[in-house]
C-alpha atoms as a PDB file:
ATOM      1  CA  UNK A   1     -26.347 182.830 144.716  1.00  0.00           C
ATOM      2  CA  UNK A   2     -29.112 184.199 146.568  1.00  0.00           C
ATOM      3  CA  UNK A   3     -31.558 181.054 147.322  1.00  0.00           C
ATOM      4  CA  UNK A   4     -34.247 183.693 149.016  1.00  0.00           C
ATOM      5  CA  UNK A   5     -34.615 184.520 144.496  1.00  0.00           C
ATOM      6  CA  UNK A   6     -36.514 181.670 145.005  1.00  0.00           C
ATOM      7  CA  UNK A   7     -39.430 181.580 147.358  1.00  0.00           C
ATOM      8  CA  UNK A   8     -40.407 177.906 146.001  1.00  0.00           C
ATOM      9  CA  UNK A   9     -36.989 176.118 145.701  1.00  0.00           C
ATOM     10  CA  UNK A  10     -36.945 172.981 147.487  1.00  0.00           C
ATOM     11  CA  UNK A  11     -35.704 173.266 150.721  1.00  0.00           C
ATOM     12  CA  UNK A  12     -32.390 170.819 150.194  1.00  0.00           C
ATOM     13  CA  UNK A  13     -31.622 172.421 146.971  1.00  0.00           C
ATOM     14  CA  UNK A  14     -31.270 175.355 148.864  1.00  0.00           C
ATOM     15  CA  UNK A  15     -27.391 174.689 150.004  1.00  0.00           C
ATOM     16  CA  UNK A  16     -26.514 173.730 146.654  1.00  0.00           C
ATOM     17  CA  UNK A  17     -27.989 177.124 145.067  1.00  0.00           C
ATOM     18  CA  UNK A  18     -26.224 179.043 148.012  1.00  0.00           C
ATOM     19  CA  UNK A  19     -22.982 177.533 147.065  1.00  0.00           C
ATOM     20  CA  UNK A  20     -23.383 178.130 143.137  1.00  0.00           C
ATOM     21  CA  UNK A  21     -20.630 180.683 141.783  1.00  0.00           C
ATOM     22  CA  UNK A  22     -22.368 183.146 139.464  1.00  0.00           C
ATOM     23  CA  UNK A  23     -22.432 181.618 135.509  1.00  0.00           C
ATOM     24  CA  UNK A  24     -24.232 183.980 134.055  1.00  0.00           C
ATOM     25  CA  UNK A  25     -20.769 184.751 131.731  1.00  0.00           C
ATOM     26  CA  UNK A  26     -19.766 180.747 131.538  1.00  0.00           C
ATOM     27  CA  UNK A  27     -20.432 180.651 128.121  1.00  0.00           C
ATOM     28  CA  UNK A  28     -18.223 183.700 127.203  1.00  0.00           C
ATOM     29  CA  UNK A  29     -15.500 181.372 127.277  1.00  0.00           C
ATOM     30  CA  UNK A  30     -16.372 177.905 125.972  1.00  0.00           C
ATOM     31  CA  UNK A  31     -13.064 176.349 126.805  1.00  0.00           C
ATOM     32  CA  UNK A  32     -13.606 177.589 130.598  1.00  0.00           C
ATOM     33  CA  UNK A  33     -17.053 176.384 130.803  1.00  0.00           C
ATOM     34  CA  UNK A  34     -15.792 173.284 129.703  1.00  0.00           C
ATOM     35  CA  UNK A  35     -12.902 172.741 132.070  1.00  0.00           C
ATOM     36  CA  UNK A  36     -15.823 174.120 134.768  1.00  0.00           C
ATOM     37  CA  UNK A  37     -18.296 171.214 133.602  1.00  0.00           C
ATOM     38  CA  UNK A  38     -15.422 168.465 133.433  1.00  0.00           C
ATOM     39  CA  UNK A  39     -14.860 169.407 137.430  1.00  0.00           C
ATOM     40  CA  UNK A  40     -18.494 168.491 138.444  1.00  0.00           C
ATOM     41  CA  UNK A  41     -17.303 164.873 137.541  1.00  0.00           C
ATOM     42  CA  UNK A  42     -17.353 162.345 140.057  1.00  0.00           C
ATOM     43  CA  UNK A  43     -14.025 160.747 140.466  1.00  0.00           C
ATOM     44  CA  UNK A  44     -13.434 156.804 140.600  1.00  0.00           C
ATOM     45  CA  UNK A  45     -15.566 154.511 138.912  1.00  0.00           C
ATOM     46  CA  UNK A  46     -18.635 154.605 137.991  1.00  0.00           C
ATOM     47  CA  UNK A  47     -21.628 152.467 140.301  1.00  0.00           C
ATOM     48  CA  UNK A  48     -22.252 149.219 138.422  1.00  0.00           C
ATOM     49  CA  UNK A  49     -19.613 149.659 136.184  1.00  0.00           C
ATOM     50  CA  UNK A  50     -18.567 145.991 136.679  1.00  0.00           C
ATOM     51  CA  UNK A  51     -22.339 144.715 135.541  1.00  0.00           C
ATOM     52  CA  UNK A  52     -21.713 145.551 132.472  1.00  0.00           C
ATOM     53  CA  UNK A  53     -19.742 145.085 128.847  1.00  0.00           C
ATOM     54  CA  UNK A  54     -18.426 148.650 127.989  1.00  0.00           C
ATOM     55  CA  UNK A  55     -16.450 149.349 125.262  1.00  0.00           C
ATOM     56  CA  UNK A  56     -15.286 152.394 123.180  1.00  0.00           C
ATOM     57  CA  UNK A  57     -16.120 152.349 118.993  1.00  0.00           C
ATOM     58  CA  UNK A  58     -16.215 154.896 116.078  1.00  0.00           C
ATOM     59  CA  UNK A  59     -18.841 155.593 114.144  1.00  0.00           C
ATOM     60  CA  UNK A  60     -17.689 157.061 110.320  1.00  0.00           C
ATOM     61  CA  UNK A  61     -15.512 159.563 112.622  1.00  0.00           C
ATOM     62  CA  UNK A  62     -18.316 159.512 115.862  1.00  0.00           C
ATOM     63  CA  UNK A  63     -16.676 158.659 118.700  1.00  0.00           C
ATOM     64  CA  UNK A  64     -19.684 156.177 120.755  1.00  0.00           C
ATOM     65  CA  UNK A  65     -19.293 154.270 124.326  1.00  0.00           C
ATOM     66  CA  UNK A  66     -21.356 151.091 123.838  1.00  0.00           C
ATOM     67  CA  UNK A  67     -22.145 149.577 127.308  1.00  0.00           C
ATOM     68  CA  UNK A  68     -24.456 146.229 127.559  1.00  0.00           C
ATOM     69  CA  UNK A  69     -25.567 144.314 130.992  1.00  0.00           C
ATOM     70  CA  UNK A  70     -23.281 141.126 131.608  1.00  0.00           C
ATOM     71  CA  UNK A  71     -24.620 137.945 131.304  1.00  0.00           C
ATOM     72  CA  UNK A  72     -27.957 138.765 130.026  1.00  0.00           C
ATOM     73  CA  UNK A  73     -29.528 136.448 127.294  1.00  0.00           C
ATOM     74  CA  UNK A  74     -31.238 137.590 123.984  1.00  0.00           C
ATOM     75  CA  UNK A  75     -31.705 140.520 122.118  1.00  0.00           C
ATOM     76  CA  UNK A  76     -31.769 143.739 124.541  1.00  0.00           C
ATOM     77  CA  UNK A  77     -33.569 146.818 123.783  1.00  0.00           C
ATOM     78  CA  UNK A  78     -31.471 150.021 122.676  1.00  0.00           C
ATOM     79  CA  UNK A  79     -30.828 153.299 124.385  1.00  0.00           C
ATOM     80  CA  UNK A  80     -29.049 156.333 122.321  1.00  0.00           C
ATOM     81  CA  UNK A  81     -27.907 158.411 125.385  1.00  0.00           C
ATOM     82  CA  UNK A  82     -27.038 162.228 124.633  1.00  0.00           C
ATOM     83  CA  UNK A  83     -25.383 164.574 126.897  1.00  0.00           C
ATOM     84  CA  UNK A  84     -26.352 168.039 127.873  1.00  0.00           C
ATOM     85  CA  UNK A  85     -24.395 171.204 128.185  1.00  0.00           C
ATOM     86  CA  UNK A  86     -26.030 173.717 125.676  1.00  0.00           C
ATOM     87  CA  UNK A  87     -24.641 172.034 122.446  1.00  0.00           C
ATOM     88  CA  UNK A  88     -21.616 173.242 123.447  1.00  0.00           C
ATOM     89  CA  UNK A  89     -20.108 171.372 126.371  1.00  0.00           C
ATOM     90  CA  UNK A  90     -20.054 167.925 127.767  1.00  0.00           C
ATOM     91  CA  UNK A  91     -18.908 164.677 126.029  1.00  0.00           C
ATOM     92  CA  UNK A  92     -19.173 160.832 126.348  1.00  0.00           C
ATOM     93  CA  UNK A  93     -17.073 160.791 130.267  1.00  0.00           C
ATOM     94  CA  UNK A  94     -19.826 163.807 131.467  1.00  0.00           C
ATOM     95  CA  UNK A  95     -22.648 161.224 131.391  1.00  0.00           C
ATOM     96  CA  UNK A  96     -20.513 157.934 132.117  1.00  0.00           C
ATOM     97  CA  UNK A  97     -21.921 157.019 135.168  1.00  0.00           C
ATOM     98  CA  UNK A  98     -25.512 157.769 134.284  1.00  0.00           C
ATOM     99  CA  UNK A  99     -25.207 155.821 131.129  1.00  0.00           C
ATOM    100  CA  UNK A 100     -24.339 153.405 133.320  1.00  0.00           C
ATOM    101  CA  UNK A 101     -27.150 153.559 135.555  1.00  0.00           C
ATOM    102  CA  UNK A 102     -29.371 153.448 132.309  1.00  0.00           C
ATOM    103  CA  UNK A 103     -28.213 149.846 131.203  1.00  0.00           C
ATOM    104  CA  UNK A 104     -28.468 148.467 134.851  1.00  0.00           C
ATOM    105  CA  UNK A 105     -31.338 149.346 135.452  1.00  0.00           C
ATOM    106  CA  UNK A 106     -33.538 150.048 132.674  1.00  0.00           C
ATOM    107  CA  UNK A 107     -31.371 146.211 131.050  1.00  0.00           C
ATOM    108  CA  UNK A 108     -30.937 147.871 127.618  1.00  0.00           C
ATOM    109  CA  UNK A 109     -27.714 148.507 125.648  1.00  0.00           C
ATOM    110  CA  UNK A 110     -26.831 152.124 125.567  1.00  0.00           C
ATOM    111  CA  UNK A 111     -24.598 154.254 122.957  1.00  0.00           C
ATOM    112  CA  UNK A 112     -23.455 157.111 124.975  1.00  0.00           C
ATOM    113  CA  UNK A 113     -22.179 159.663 121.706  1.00  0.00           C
ATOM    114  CA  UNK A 114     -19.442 161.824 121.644  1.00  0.00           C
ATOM    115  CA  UNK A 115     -21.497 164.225 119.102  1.00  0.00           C
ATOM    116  CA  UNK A 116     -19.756 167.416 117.695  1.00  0.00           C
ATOM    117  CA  UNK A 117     -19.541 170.855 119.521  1.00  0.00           C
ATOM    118  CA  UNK A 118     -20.296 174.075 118.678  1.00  0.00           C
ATOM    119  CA  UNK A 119     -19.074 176.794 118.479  1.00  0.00           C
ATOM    120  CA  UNK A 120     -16.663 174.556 116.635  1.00  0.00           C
ATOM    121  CA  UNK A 121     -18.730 172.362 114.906  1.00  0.00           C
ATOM    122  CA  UNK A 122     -22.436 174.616 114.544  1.00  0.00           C
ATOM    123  CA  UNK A 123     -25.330 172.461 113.186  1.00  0.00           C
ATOM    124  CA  UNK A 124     -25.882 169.940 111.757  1.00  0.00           C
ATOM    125  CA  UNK A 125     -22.461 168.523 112.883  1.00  0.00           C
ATOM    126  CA  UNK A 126     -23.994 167.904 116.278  1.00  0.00           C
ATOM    127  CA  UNK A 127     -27.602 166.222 115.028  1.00  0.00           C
ATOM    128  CA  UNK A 128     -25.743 164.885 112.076  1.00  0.00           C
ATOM    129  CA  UNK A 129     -23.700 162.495 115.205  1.00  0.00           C
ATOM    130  CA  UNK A 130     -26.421 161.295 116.615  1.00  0.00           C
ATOM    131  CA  UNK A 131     -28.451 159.771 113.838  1.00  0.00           C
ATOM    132  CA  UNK A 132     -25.343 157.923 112.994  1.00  0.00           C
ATOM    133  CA  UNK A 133     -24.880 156.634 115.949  1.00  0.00           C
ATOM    134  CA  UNK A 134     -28.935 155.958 116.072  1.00  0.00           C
ATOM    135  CA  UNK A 135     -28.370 153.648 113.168  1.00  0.00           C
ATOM    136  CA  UNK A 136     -24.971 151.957 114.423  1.00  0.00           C
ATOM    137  CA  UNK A 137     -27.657 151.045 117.486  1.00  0.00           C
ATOM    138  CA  UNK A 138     -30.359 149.609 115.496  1.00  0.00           C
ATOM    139  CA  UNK A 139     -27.460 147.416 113.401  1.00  0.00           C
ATOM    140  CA  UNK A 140     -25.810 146.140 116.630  1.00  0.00           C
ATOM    141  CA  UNK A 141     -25.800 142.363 117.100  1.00  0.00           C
ATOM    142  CA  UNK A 142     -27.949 141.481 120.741  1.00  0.00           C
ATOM    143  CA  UNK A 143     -29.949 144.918 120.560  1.00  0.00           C
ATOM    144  CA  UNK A 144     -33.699 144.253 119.194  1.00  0.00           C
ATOM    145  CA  UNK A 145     -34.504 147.218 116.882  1.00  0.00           C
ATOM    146  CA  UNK A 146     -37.709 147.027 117.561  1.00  0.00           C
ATOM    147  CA  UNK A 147     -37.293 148.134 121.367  1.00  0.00           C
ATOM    148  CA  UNK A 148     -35.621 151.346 120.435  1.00  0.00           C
ATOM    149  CA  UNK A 149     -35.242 155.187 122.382  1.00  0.00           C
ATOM    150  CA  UNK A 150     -33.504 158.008 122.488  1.00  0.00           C
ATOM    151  CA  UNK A 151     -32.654 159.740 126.062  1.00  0.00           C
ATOM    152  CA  UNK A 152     -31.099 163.206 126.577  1.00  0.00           C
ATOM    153  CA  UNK A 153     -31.036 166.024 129.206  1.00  0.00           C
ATOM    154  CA  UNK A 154     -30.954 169.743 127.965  1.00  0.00           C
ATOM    155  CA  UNK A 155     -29.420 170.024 124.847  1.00  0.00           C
ATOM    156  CA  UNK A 156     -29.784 166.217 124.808  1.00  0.00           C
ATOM    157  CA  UNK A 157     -32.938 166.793 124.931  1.00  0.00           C
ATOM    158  CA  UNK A 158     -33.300 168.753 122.415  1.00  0.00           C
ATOM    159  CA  UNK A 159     -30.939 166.759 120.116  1.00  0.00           C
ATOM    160  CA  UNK A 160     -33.119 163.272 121.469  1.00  0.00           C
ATOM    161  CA  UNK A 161     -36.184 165.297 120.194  1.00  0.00           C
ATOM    162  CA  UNK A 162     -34.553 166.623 116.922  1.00  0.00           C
ATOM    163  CA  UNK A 163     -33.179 162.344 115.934  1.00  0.00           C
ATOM    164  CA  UNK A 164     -36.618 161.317 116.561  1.00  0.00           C
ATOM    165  CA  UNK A 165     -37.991 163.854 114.045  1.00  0.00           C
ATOM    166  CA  UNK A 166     -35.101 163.012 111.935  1.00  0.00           C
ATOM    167  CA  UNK A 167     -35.708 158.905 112.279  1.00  0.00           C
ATOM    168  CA  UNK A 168     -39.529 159.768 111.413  1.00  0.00           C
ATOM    169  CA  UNK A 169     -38.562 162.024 108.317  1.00  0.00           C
ATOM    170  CA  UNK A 170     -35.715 159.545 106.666  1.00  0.00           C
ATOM    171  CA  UNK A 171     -37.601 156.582 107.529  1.00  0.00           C
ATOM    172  CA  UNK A 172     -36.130 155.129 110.209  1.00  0.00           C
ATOM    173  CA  UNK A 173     -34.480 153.384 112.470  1.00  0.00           C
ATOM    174  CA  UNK A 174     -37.828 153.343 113.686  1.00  0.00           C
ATOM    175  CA  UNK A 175     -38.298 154.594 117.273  1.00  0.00           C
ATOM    176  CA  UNK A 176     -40.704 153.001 120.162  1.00  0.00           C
ATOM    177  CA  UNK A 177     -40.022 155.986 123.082  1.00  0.00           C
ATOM    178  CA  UNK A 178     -38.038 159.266 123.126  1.00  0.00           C
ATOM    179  CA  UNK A 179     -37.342 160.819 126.794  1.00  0.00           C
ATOM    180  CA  UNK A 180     -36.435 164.978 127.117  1.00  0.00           C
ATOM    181  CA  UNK A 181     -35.534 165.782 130.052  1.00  0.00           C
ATOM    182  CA  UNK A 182     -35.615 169.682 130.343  1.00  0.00           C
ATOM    183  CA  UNK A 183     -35.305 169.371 126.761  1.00  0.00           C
ATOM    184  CA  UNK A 184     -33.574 172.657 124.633  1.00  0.00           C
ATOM    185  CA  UNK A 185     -36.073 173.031 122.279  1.00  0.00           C
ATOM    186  CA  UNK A 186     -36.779 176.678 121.113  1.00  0.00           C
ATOM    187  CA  UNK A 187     -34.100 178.900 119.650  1.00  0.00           C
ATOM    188  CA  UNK A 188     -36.506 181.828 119.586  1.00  0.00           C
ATOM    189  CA  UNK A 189     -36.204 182.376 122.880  1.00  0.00           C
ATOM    190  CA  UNK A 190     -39.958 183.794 123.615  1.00  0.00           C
ATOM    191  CA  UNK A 191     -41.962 181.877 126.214  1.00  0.00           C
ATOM    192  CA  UNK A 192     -42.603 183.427 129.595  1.00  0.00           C
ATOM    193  CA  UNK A 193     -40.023 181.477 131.718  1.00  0.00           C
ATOM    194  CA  UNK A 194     -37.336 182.163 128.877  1.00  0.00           C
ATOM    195  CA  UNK A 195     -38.341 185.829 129.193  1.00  0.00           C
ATOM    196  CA  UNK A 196     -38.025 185.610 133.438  1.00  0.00           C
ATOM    197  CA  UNK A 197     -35.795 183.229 134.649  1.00  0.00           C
ATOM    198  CA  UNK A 198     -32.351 185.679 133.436  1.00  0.00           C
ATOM    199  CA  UNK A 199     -30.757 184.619 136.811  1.00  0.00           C
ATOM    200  CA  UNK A 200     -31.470 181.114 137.679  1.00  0.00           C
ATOM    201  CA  UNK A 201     -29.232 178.472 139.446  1.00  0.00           C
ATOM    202  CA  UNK A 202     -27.349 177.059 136.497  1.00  0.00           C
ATOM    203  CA  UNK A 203     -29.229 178.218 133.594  1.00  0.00           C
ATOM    204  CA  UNK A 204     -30.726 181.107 132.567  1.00  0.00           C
ATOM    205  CA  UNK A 205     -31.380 183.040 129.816  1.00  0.00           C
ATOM    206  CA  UNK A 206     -27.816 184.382 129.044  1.00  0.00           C
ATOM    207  CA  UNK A 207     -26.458 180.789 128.555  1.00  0.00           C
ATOM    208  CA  UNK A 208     -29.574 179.727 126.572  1.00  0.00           C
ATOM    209  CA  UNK A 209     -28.958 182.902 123.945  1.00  0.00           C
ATOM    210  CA  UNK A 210     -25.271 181.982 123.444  1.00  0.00           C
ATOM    211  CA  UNK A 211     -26.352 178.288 123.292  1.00  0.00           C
ATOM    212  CA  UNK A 212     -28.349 178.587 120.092  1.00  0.00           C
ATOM    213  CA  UNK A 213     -25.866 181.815 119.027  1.00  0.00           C
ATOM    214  CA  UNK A 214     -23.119 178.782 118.696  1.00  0.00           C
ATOM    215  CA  UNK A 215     -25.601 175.703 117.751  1.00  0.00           C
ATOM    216  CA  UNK A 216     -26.556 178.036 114.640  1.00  0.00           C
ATOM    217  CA  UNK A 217     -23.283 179.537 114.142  1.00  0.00           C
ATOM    218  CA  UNK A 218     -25.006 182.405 112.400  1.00  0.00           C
ATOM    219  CA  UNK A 219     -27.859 180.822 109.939  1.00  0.00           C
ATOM    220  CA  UNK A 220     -31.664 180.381 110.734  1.00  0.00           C
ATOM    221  CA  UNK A 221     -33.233 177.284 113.186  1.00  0.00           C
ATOM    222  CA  UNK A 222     -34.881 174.726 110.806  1.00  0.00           C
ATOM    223  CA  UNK A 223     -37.249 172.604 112.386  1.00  0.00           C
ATOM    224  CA  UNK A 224     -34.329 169.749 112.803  1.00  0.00           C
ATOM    225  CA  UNK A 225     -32.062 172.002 114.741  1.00  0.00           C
ATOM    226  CA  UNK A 226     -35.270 173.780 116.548  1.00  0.00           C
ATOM    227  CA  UNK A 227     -37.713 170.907 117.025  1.00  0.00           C
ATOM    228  CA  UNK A 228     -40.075 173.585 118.660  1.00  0.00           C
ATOM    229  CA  UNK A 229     -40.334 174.771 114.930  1.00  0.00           C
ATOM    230  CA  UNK A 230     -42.242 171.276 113.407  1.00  0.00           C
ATOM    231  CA  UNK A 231     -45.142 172.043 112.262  1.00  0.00           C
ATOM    232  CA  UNK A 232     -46.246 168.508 112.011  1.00  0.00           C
ATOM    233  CA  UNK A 233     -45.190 166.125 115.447  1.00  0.00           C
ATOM    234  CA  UNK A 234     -47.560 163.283 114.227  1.00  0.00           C
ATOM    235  CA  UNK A 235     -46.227 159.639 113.528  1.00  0.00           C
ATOM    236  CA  UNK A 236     -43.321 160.488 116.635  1.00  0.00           C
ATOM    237  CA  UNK A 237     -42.761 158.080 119.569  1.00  0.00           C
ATOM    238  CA  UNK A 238     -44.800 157.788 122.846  1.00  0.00           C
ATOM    239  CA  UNK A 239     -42.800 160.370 124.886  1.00  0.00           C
ATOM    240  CA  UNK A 240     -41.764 161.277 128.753  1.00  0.00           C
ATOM    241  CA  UNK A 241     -40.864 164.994 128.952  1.00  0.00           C
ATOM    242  CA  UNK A 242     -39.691 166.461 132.689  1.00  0.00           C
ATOM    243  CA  UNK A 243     -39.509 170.073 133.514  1.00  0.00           C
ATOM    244  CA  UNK A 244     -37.684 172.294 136.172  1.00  0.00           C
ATOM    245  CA  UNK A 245     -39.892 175.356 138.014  1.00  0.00           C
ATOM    246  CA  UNK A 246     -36.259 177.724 138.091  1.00  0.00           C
ATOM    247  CA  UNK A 247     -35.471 176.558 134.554  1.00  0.00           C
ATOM    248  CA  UNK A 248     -35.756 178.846 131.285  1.00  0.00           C
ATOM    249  CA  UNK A 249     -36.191 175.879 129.547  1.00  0.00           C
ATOM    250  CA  UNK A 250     -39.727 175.065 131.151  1.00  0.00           C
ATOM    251  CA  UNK A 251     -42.448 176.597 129.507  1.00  0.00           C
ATOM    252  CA  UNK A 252     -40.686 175.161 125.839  1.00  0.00           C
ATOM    253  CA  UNK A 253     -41.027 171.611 127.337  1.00  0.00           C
ATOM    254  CA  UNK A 254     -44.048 171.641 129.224  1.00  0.00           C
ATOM    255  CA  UNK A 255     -45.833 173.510 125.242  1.00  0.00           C
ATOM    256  CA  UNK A 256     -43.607 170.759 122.958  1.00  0.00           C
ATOM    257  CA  UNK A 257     -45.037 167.599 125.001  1.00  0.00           C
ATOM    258  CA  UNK A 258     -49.000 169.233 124.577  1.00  0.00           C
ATOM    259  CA  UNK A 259     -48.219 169.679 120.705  1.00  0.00           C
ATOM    260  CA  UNK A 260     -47.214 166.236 120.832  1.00  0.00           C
ATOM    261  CA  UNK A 261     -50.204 165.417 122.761  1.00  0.00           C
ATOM    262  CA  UNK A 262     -52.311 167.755 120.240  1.00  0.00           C
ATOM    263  CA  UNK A 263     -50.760 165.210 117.267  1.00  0.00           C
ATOM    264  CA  UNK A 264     -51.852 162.084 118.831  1.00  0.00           C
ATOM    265  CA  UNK A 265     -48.971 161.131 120.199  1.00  0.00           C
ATOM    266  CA  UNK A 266     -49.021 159.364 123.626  1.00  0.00           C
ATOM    267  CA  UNK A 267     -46.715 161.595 126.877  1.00  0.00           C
ATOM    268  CA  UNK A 268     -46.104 161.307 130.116  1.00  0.00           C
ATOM    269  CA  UNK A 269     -45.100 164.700 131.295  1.00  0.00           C
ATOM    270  CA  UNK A 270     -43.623 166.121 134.748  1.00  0.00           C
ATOM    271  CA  UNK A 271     -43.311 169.466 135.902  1.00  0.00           C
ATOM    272  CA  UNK A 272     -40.790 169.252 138.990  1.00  0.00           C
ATOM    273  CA  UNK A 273     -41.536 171.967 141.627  1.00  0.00           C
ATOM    274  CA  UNK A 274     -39.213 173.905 143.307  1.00  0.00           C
ATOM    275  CA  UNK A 275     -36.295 172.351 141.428  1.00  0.00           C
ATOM    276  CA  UNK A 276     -33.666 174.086 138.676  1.00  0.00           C
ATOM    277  CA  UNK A 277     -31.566 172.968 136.021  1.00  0.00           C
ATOM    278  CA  UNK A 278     -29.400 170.901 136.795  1.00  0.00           C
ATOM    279  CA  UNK A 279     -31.040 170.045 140.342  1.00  0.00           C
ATOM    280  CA  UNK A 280     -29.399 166.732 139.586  1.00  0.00           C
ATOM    281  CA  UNK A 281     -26.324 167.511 141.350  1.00  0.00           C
ATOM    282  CA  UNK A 282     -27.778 166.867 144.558  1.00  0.00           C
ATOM    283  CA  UNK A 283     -28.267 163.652 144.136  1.00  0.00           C
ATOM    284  CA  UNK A 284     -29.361 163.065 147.847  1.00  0.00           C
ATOM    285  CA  UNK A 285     -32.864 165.123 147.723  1.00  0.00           C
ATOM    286  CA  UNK A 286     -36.002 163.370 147.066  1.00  0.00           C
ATOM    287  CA  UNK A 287     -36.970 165.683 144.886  1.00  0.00           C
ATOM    288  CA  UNK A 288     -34.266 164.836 142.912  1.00  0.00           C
ATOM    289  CA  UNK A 289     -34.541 160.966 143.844  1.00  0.00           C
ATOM    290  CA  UNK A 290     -38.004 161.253 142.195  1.00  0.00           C
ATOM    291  CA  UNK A 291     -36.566 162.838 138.924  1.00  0.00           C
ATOM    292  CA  UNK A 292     -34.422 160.186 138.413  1.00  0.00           C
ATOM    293  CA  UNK A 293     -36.332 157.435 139.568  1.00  0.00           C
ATOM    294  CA  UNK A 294     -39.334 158.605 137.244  1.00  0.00           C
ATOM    295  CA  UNK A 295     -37.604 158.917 134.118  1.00  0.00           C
ATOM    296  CA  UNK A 296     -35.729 155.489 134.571  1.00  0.00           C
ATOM    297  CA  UNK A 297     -39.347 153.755 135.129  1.00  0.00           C
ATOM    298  CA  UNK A 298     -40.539 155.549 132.251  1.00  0.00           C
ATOM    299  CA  UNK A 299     -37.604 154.099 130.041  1.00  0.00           C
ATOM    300  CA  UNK A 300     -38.192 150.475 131.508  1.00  0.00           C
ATOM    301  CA  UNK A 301     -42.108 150.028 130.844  1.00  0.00           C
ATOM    302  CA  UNK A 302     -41.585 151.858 127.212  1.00  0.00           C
ATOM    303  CA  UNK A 303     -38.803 149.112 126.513  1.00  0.00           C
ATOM    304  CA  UNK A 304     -39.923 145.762 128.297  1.00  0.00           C
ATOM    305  CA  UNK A 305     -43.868 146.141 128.239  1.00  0.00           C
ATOM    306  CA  UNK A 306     -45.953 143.925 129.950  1.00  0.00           C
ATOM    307  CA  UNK A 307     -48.028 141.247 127.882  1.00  0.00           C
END
């Protein structure tokens, strides 16, 4: 890609963008764009794998990776952990190593879910997934139900957002903090960096149509499958949201986390300049140092406050 696009990108994103292939058609073919994703993977083990207690369960048909920090004494809180890819890629070995990351250092036990796909499986399969696996958390023995988040990245943001709302409207499991990170939010597709960014690094607005094309599979956004949609946010968990300048997604975020603000609910909120979707990848930039480090802070004060 053409990083000059960009007059504010951060200077070491700047190989990274340069290198990018152009996506703009990944999600014409769902089974490329997955194979595509699946090669961004690391290979070896995960960092701090051998701190922890990992093992693989099913949930009523839910496949869930349940990891939980070795030698660690009393009830832990819990950490549902959903993976991006537009509802439509991604699955429980995309996020691996940053669930991992999450239970070292954050000391919580995490449920990393395998939730349903679209175009395959169009919602509610998807949300359906991870409110199951919300409640298998909150029932685990050693995980203290009261100490309870949900933590996703793009579409698992959006899907962390939609199980809170969900938790809140079926009465529970009852949750203290919910984290979106560049959080898919808005199926209509209408704020101004959705209406600009239609040739960003990674994202743009020619994924993010096909996204919700599949998540919907044809019928209307509710407020469950478009949280942007709830009228009402009150009575929701204390909240971090982070946002990308190059990112589609932005402007939904950065307006979600001031209606939660507007309802009385208490947010942290980030907007990351001169960063993209999926800046992640270059895991060596401060910028992106920052992101990471951030979010994980945010996750460890909401769950172990001070007394």
């Amino acid at each position: 890609m053409d990083a000059s696009a960009f007059p504010n990108l951060d200077p070491q994103l700047r190989p990274l963008v340069e290198m990018l292939p152009d996506t703009m058609s990944a999600f014409d073919d769902i089974p490329a764009a997955r194979e595509m994703f699946q090669n961004f993977l690391p290979a070896g083990p995960a960092p701090g794998e051998d701190q922890l207690d990992i093992a693989d369960a099913d949930v009523n048909g839910v496949p869930v990776r349940v990891y939980r920090p070795r030698g660690v004494a009393g009830d832990l809180p819990g950490i549902l952990y959903l993976h991006g890819g537009g509802f439509c890629i991604g699955d429980i070995d995309t996020e691996h190593a940053g669930a991992v990351l999450v239970a070292n250092t954050v000391g919580a036990v995490v449920v990393n879910v395998d939730y349903r796909l679209a175009p395959e499986h169009p919602y509610p399969a998807g949300l359906d997934d991870c409110y199951a696996a919300l409640k298998y958390l909150a029932g685990l023995d050693g995980v203290d139900a009261s100490r309870l988040a949900v933590h996703g990245q793009s579409a698992g943001g959006g899907l962390a957002a939609a199980t809170a709302l969900v938790a809140r409207d079926r009465g529970g499991p009852a949750l203290a903090f919910q984290s979106l990170g560049i959080p898919e939010l808005d199926d209509r597709l209408e704020t101004p960096s959705m209406k600009a960014f239609d040739g960003t690094p990674m994202w743009s607005r020619v994924q993010a149509v096909k996204s919700w094309e599949y998540y919907l599979g044809g019928k209307p956004a509710d407020a469950y499958a478009a949280p942007a949609r709830m009228d009402d946010l009150s009575g929701l968990p204390a909240a971090y949201v982070s946002t990308c300048e190059y990112d589609p997604l932005r402007d939904e975020g950065l307006t979600y986390a001031l209606r939660l603000l507007q309802a009385g609910v208490s947010v942290e909120v980030h907007q990351f300049p001169g960063t993209f979707h999926g800046a992640q990848l270059v895991q060596d930039a401060d910028v992106v140092k920052r992101m990471v480090a951030e979010n994980l802070d945010a996750l460890q004060r909401a769950l172990h406050p001070a007394v």
